[in-house]
N, C-alpha and C. Protein backbone atom coordinates (compact mmCIF):
# COMPACT_ATOMS: atom_id res chain seq x y z
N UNK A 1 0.85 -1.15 0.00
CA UNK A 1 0.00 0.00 0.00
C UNK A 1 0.90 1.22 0.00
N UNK A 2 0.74 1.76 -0.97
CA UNK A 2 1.37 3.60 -0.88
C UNK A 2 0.60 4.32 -0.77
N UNK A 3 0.87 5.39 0.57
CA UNK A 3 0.66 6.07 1.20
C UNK A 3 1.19 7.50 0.31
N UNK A 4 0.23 8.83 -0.23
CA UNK A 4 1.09 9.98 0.18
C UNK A 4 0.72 11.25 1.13
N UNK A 5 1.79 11.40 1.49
CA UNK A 5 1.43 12.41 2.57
C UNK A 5 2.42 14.04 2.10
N UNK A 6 1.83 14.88 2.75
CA UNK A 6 1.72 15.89 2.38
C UNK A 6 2.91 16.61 1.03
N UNK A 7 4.25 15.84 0.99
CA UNK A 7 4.61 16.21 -0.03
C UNK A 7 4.51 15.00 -1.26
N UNK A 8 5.42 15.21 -2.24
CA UNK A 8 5.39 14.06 -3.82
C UNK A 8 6.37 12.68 -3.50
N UNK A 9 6.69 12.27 -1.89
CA UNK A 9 6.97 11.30 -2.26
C UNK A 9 6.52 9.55 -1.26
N UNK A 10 6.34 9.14 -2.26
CA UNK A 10 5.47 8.14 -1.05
C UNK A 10 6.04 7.43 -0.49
N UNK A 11 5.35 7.09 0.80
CA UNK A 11 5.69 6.14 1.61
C UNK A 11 5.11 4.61 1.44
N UNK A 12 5.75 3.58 2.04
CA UNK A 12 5.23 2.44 1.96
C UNK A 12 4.82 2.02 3.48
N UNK A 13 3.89 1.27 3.14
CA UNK A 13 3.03 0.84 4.75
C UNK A 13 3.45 -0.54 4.68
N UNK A 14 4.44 -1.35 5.65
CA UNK A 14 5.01 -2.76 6.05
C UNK A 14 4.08 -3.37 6.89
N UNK A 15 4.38 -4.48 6.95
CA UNK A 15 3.48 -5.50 8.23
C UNK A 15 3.93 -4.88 9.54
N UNK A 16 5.41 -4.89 9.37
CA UNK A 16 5.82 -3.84 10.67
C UNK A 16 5.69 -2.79 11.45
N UNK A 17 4.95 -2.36 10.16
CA UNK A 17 4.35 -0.79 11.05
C UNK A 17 2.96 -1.05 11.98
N UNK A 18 2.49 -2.34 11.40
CA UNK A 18 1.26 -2.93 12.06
C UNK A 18 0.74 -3.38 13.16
N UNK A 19 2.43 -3.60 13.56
CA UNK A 19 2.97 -4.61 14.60
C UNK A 19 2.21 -4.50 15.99
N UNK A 20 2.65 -2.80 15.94
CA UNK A 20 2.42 -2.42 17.38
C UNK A 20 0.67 -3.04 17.71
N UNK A 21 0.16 -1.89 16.39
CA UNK A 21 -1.20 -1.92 16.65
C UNK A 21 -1.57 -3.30 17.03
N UNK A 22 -1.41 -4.22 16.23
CA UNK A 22 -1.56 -5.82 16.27
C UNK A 22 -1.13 -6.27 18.07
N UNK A 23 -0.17 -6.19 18.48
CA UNK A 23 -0.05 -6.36 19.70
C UNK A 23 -0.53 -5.81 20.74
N UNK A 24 -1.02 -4.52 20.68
CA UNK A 24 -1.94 -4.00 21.71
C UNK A 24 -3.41 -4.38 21.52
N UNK A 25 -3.68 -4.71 20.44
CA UNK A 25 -5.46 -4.98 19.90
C UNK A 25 -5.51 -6.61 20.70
N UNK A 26 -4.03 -7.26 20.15
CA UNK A 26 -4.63 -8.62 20.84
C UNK A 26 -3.80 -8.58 22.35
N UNK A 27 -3.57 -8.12 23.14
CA UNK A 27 -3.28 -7.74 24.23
C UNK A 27 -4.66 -7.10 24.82
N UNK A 28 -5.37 -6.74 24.60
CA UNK A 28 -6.35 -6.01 25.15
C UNK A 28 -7.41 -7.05 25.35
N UNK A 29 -8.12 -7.71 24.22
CA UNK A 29 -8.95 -8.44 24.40
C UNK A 29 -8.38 -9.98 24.32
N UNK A 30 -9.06 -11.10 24.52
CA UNK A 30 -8.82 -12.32 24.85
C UNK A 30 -9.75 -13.39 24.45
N UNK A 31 -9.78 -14.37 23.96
CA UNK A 31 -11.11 -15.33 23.12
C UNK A 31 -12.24 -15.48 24.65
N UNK A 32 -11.68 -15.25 25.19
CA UNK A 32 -12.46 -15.32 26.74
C UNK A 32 -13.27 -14.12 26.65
N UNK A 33 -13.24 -13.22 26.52
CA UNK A 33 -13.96 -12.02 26.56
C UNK A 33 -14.41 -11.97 25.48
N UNK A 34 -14.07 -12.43 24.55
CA UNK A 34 -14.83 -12.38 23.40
C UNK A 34 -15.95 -13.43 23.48
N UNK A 35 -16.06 -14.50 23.86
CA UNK A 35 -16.82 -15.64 23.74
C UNK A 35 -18.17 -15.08 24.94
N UNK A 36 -17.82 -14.31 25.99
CA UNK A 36 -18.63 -14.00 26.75
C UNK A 36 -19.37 -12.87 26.24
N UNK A 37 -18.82 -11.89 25.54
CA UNK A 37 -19.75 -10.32 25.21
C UNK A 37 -20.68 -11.30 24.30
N UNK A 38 -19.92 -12.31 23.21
CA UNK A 38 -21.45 -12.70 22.26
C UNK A 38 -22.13 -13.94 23.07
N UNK A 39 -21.93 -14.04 24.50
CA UNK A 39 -22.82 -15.01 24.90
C UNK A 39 -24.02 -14.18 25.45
N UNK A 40 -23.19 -13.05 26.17
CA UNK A 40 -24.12 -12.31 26.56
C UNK A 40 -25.35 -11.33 25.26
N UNK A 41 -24.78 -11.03 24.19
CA UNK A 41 -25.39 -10.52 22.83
C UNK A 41 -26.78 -11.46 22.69
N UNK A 42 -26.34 -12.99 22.66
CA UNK A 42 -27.14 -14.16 22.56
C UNK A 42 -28.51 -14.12 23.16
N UNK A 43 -27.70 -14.34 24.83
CA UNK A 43 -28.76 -14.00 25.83
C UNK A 43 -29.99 -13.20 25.59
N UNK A 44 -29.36 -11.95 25.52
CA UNK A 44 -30.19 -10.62 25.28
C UNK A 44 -31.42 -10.78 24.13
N UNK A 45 -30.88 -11.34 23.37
CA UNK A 45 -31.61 -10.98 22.18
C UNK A 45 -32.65 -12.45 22.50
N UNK A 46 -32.48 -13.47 22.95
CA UNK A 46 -33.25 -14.34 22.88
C UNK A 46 -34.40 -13.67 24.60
N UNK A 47 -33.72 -12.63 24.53
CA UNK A 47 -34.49 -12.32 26.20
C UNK A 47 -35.39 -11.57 25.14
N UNK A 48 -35.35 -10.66 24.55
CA UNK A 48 -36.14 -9.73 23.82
C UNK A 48 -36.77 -10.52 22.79
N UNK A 49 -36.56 -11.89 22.22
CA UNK A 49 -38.10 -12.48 21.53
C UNK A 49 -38.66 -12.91 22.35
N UNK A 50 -38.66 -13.48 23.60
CA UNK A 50 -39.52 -13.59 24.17
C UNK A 50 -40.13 -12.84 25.07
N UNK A 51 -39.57 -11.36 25.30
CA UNK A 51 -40.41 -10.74 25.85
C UNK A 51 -41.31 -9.80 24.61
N UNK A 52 -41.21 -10.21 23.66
CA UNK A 52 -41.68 -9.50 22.41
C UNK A 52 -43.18 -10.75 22.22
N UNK A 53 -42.92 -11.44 21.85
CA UNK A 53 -43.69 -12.72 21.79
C UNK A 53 -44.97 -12.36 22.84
N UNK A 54 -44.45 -12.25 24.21
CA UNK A 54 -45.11 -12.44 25.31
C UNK A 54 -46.44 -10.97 25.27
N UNK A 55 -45.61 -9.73 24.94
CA UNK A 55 -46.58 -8.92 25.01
C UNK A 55 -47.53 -9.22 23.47
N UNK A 56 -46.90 -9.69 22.76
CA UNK A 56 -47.62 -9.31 21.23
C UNK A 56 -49.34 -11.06 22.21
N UNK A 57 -48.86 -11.60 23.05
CA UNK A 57 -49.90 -12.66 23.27
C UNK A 57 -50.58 -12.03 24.25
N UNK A 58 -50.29 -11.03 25.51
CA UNK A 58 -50.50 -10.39 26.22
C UNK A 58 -51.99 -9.51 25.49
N UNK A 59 -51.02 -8.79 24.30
CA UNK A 59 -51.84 -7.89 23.99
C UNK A 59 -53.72 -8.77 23.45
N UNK A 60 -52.97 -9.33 22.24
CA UNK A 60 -53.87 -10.57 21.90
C UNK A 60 -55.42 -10.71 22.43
N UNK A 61 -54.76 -11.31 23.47
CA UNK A 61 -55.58 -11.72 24.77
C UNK A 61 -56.79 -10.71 25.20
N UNK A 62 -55.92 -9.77 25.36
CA UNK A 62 -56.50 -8.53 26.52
C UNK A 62 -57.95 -8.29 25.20
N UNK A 63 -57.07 -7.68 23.89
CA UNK A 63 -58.13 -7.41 22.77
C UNK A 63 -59.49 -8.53 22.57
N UNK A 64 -58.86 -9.31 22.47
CA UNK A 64 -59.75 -10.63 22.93
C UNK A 64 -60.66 -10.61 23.48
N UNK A 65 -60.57 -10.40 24.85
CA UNK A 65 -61.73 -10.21 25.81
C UNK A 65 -62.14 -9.15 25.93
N UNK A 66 -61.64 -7.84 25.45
CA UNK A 66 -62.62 -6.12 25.10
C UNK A 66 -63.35 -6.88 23.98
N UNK A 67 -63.62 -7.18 23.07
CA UNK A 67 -63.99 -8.07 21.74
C UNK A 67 -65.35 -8.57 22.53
N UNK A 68 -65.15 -9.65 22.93
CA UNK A 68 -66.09 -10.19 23.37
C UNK A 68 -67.18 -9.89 24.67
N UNK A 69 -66.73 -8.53 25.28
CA UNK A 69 -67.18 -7.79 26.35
C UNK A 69 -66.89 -9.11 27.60
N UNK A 70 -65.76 -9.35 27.68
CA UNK A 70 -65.45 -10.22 28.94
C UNK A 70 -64.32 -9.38 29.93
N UNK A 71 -64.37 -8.09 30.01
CA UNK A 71 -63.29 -7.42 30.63
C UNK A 71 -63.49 -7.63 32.42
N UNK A 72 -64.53 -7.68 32.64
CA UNK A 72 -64.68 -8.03 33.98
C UNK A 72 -64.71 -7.22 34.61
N UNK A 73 -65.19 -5.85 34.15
CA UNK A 73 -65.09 -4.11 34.89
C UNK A 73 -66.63 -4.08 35.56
């Protein structure tokens, strides 16, 4: 990859210049922390179809019985 920067002559970008970044990125995080944020992602989202599910049957229901004048008021 050539790079130019502010004057006419370019630079080249090495694996080496990468290095650092590469060693602090995988220094920071760990397959451990990674395996947990998308367990927790998982979680979540299977928490939210079923609390999605639940009101869309909730609602259902309730309409249901205004419908049929069974509200019980």
């Amino acid at each position: 990859m050539v790079l130019l920067s502010g004057g006419s002559t370019p630079t080249t970008v090495t694996v080496s210049d990468w290095a650092k970044v590469i060693t602090d990125v995988t220094a920071q995080f760990s397959i451990t922390q990674i395996v947990s944020v998308m367990s927790a992602i998982i979680v979540a989202g299977i928490g939210f179809v079923f609390l999605w599910w639940g009101a869309r049957k909730a609602y259902r229901a309730i309409m249901s019985a205004v419908r049929k004048g069974k509200t019980g008021f």
